[in-house]
N, C-alpha and C. Protein backbone atom coordinates (compact mmCIF):
# COMPACT_ATOMS: atom_id res chain seq x y z
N UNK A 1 -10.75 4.31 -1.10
CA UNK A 1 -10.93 3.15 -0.23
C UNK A 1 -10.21 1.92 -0.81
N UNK A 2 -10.03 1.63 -1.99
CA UNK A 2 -9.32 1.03 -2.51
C UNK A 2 -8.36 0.81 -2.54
N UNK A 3 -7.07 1.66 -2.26
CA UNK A 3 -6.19 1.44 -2.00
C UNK A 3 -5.75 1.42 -0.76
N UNK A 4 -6.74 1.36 0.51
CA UNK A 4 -6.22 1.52 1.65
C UNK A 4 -6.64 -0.49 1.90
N UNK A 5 -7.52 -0.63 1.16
CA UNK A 5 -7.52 -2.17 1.35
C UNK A 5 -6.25 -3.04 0.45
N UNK A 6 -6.19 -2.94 -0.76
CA UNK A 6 -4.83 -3.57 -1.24
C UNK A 6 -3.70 -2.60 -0.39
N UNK A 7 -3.52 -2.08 -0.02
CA UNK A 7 -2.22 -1.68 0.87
C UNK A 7 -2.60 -2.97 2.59
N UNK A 8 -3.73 -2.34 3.01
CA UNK A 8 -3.75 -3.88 3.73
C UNK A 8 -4.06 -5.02 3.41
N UNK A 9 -4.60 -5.27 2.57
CA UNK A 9 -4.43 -6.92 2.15
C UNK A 9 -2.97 -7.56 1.54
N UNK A 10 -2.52 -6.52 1.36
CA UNK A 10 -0.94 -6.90 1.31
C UNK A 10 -0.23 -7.12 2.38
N UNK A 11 -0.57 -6.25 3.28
CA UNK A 11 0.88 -6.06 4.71
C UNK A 11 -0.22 -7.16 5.33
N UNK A 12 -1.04 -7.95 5.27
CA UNK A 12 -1.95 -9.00 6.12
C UNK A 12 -1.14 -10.25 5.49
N UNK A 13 -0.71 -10.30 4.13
CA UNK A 13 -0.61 -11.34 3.46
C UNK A 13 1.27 -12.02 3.22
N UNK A 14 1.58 -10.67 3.94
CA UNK A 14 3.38 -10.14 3.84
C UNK A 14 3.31 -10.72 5.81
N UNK A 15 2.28 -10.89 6.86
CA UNK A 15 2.42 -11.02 7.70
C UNK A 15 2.34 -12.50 7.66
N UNK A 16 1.31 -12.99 7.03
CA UNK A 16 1.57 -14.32 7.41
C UNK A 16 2.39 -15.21 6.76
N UNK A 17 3.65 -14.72 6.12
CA UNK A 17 4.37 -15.33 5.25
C UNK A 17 4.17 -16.18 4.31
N UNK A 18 3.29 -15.73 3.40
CA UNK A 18 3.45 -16.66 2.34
C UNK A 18 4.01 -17.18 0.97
N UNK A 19 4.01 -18.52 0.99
CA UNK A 19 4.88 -18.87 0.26
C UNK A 19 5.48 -18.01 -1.55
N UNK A 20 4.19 -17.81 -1.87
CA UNK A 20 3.74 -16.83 -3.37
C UNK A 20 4.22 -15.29 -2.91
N UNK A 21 4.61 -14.58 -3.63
CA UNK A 21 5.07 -13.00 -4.01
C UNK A 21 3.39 -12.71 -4.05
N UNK A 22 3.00 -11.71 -3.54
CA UNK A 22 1.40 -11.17 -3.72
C UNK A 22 0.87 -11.11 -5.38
N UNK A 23 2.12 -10.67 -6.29
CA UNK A 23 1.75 -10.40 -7.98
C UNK A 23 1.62 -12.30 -8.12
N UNK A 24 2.47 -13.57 -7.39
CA UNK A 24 1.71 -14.86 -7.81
C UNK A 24 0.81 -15.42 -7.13
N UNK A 25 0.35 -14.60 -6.68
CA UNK A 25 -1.26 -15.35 -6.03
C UNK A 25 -2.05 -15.24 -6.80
N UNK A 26 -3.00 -16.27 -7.01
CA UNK A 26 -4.15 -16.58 -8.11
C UNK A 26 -5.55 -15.17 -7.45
N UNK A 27 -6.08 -14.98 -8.11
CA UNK A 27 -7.02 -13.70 -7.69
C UNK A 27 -7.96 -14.11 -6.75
N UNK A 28 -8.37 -15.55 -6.70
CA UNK A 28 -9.01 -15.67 -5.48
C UNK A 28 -8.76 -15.91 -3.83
N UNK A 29 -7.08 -15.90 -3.99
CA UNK A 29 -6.96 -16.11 -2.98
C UNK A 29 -6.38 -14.51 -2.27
N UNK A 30 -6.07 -13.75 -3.56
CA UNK A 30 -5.66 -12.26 -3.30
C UNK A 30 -7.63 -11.57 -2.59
N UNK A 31 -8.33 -12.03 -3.43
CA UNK A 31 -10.03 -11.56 -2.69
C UNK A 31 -10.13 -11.89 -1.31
N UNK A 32 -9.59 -13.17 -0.79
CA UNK A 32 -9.80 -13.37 0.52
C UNK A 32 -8.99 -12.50 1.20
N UNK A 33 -7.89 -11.97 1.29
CA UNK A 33 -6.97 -11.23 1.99
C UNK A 33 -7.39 -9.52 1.50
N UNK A 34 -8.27 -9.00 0.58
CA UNK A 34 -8.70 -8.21 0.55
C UNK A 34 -10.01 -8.15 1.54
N UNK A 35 -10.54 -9.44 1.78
CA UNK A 35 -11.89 -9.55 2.52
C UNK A 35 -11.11 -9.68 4.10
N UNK A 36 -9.92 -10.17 4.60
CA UNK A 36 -9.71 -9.84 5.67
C UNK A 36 -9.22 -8.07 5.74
N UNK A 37 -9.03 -7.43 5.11
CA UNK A 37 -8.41 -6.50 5.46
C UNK A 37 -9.41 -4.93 5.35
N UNK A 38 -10.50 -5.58 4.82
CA UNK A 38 -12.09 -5.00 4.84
C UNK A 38 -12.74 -4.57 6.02
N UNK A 39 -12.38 -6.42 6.39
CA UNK A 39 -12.96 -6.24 8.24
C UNK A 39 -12.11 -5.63 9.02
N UNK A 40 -10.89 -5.36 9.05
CA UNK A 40 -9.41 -4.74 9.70
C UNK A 40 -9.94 -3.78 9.87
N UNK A 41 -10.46 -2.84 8.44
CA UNK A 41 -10.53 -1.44 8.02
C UNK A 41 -11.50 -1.36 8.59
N UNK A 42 -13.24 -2.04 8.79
CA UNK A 42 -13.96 -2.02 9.91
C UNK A 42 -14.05 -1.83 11.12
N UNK A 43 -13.18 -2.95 11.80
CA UNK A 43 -13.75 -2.81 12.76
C UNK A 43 -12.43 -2.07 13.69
N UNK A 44 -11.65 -1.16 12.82
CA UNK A 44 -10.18 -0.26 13.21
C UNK A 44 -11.32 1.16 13.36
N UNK A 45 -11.92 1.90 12.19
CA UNK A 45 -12.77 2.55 12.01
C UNK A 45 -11.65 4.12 11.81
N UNK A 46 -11.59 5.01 12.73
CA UNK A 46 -10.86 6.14 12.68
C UNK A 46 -9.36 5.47 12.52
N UNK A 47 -8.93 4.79 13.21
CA UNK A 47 -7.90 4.35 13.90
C UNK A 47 -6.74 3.73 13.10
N UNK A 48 -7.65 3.28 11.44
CA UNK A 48 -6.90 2.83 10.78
C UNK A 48 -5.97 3.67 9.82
N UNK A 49 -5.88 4.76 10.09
CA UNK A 49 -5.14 5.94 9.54
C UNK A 49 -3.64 5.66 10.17
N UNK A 50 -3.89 5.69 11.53
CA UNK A 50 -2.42 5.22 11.77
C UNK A 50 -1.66 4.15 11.27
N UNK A 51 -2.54 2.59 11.32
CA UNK A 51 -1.82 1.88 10.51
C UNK A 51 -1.30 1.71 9.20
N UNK A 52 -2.15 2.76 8.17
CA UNK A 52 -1.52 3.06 7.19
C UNK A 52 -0.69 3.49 7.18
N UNK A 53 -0.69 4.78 7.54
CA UNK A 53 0.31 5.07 7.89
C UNK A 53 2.41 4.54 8.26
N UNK A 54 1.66 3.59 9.42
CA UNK A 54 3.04 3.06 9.69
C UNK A 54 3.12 2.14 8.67
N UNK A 55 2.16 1.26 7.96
CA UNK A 55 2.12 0.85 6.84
C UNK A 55 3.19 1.34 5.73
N UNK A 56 2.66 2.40 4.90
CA UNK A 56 3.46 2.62 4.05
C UNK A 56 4.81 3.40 4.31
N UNK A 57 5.35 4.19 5.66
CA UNK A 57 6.51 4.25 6.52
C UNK A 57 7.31 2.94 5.95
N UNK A 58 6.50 2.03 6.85
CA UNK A 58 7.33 0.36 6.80
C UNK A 58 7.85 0.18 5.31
N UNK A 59 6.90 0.12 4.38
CA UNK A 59 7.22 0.31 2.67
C UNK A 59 8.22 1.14 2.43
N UNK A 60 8.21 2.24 2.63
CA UNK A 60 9.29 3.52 2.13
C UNK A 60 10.42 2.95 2.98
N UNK A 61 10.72 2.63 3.89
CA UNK A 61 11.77 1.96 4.83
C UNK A 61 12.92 1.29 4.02
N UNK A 62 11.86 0.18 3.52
CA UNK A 62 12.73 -0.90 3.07
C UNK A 62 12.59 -0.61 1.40
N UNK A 63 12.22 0.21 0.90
CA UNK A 63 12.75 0.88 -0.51
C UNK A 63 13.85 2.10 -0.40
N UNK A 64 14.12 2.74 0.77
CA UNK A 64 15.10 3.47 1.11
C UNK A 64 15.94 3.33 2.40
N UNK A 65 16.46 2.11 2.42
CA UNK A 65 17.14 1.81 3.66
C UNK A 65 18.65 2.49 3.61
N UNK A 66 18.87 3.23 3.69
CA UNK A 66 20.77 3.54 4.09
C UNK A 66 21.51 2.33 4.39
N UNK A 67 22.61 2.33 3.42
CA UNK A 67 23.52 0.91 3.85
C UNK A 67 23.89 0.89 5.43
N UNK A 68 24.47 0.08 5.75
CA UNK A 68 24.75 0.25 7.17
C UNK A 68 26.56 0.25 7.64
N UNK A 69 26.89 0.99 8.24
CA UNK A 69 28.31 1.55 8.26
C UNK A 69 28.91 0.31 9.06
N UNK A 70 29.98 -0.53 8.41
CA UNK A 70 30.94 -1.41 9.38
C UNK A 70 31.19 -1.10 10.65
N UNK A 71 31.21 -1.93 11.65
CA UNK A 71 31.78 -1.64 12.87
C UNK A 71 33.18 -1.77 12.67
């Protein structure tokens, strides 16, 4: 369960653009975005499998993007 909340309290915290890299956020403000992504995982219930899912997709994406061929 743990890691399905820091995987969303990250992509919650990567959504609302903020200014800090997630490793420089002070720990209390990383707890609040773990506490939104608690209730996500709540009140998603079965459902949040998919967003992990496309979740870490989205992650592997942009750690393995193929360059892109000149027009």
């Amino acid at each position: 369960m743990h890691h399905k909340v820091e995987l969303v309290a990250r992509a919650i915290h990567r959504a609302e653009h903020q200014e800090l890299p997630w490793d420089g956020e002070p720990s209390d403000r990383k707890e609040r975005f773990r506490e939104y992504a608690r209730n996500a995982i709540n009140l998603l219930n079965e459902d949040i499998g998919v967003l992990l899912l496309a979740l870490e997709e989205s992650a592997a994406g942009k750690r393995m993007k193929p360059p892109r061929a000149a027009a």
